[in-house]
Protein backbone atom coordinates (compact mmCIF):
# COMPACT_ATOMS: atom_id res chain seq x y z
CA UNK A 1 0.00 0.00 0.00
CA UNK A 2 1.33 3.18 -1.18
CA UNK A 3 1.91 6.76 1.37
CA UNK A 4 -1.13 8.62 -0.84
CA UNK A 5 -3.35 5.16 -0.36
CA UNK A 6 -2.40 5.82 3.22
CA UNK A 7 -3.04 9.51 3.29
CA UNK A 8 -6.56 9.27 1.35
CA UNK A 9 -7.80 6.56 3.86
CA UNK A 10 -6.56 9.01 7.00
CA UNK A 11 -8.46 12.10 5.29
CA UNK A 12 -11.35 10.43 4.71
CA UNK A 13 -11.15 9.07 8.09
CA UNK A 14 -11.24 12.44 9.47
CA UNK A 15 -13.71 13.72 7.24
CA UNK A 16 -16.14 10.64 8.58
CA UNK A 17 -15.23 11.54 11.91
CA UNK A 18 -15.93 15.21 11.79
CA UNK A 19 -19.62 14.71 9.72
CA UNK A 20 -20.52 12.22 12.56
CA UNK A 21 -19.14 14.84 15.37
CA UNK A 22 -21.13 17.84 13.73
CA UNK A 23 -24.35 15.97 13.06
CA UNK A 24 -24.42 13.66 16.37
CA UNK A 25 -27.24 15.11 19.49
CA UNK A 26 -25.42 16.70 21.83
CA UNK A 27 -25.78 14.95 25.01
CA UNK A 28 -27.99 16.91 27.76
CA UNK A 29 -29.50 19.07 24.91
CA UNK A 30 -33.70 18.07 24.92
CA UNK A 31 -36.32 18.75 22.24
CA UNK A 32 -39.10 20.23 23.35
CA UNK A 33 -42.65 20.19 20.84
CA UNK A 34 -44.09 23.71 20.14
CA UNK A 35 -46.66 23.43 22.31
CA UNK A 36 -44.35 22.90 25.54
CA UNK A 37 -41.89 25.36 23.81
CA UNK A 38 -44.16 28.03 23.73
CA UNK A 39 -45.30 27.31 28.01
CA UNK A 40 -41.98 27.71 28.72
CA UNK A 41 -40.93 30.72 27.06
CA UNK A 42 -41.37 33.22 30.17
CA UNK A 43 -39.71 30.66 32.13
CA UNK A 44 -36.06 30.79 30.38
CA UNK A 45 -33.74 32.58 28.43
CA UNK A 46 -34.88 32.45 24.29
CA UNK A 47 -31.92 32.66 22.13
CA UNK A 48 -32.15 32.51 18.31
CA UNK A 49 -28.59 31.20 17.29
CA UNK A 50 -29.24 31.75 13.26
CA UNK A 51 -27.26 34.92 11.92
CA UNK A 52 -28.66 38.51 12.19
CA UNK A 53 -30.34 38.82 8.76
CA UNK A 54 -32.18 35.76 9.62
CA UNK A 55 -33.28 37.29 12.89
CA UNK A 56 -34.37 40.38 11.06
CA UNK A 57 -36.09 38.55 8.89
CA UNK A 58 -38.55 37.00 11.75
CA UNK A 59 -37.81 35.55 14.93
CA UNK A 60 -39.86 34.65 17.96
CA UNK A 61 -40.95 37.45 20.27
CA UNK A 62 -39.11 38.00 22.98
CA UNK A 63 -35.60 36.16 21.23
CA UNK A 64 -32.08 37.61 22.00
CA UNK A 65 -29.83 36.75 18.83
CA UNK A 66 -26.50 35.18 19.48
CA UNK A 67 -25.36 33.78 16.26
CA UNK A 68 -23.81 30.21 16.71
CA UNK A 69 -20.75 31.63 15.49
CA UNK A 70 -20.51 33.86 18.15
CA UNK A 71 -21.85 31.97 21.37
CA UNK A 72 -18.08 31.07 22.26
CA UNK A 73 -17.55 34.51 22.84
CA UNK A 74 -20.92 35.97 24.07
CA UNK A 75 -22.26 32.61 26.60
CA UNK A 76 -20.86 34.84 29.44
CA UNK A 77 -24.20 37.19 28.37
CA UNK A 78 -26.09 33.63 29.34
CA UNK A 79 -26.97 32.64 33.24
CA UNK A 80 -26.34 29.18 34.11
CA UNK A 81 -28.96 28.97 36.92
CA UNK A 82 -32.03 29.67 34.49
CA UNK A 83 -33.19 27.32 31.23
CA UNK A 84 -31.29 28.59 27.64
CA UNK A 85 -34.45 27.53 24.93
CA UNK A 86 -32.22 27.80 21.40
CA UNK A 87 -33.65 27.51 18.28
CA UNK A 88 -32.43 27.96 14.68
CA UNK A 89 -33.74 27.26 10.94
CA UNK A 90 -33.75 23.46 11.87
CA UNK A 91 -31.88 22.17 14.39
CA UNK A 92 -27.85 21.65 13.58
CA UNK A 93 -27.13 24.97 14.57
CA UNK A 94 -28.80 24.95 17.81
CA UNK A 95 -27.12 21.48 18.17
CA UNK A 96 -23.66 23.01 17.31
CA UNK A 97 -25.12 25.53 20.25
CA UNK A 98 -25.92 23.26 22.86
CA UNK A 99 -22.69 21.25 22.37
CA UNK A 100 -20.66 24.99 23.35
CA UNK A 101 -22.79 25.22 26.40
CA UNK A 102 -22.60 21.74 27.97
CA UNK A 103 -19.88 21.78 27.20
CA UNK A 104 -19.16 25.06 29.81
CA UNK A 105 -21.51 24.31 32.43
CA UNK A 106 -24.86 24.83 31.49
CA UNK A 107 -27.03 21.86 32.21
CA UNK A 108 -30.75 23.07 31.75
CA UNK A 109 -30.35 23.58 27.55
CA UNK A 110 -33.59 22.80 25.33
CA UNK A 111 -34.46 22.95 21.68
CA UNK A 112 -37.54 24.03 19.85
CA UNK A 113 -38.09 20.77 17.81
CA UNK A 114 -38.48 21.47 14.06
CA UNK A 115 -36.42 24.81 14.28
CA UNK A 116 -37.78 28.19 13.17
CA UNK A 117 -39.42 26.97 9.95
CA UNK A 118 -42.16 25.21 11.54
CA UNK A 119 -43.19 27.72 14.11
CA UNK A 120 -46.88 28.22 14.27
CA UNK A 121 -46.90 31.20 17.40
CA UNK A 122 -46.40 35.00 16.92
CA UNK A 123 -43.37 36.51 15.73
CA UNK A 124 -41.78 39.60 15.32
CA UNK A 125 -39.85 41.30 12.40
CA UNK A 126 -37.53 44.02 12.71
């Protein structure tokens, strides 16, 4: 077996590894339905992680944006005592979310199953 046989197995290796990383639940993070969603949204902190012109676009009432991109850097803004309910488009972004924030400490983390695109309530365009 030749050293670029070698190196093409090890890259797709890693390539494998990282899909299945990116795309795999985060452990800790729970779906919650719209209905329950909705009950809870006076309860805990709502955070739309999809990027500002999304946000702008429409976004539940009440929402803070913090862009996944960004939640590295701004999850000091969070509190750790009260529930974070994340939503995005879908839901790999407010995976990629969750994963940052277990990851630091915060235990009470939920997502609104189905994402943004299925939300049936009120929202709010800027």
């Amino acid at each position: 077996m030749g050293i670029e046989t070698i190196l093409v197995i090890i890259l797709w290796g890693a390539l494998i590894a990282y899909i299945v990383w990116r795309f795999m639940p985060a452990r800790g993070l729970k779906k919650m339905k719209q209905e329950e969603f909705r009950a809870s949204l006076r309860k805990g902190q709502l955070i739309d992680v999809r990027e500002p012109n999304e946000y702008k676009g429409g976004h539940i009432i009440g929402a803070r944006n913090i862009p996944v991109g960004q939640m590295k850097l701004r999850m000091k803004e969070l509190r750790k005592d009260q529930p974070i309910l994340m939503y995005c488009q879908g839901k790999s972004r407010t995976n990629q979310a969750a994963k940052l924030l277990l990851k630091n400490g915060f235990t009470d983390v939920y997502m609104l199953e189905g994402g943004f695109k299925n939300w049936k309530g009120k929202i709010k365009k800027d």
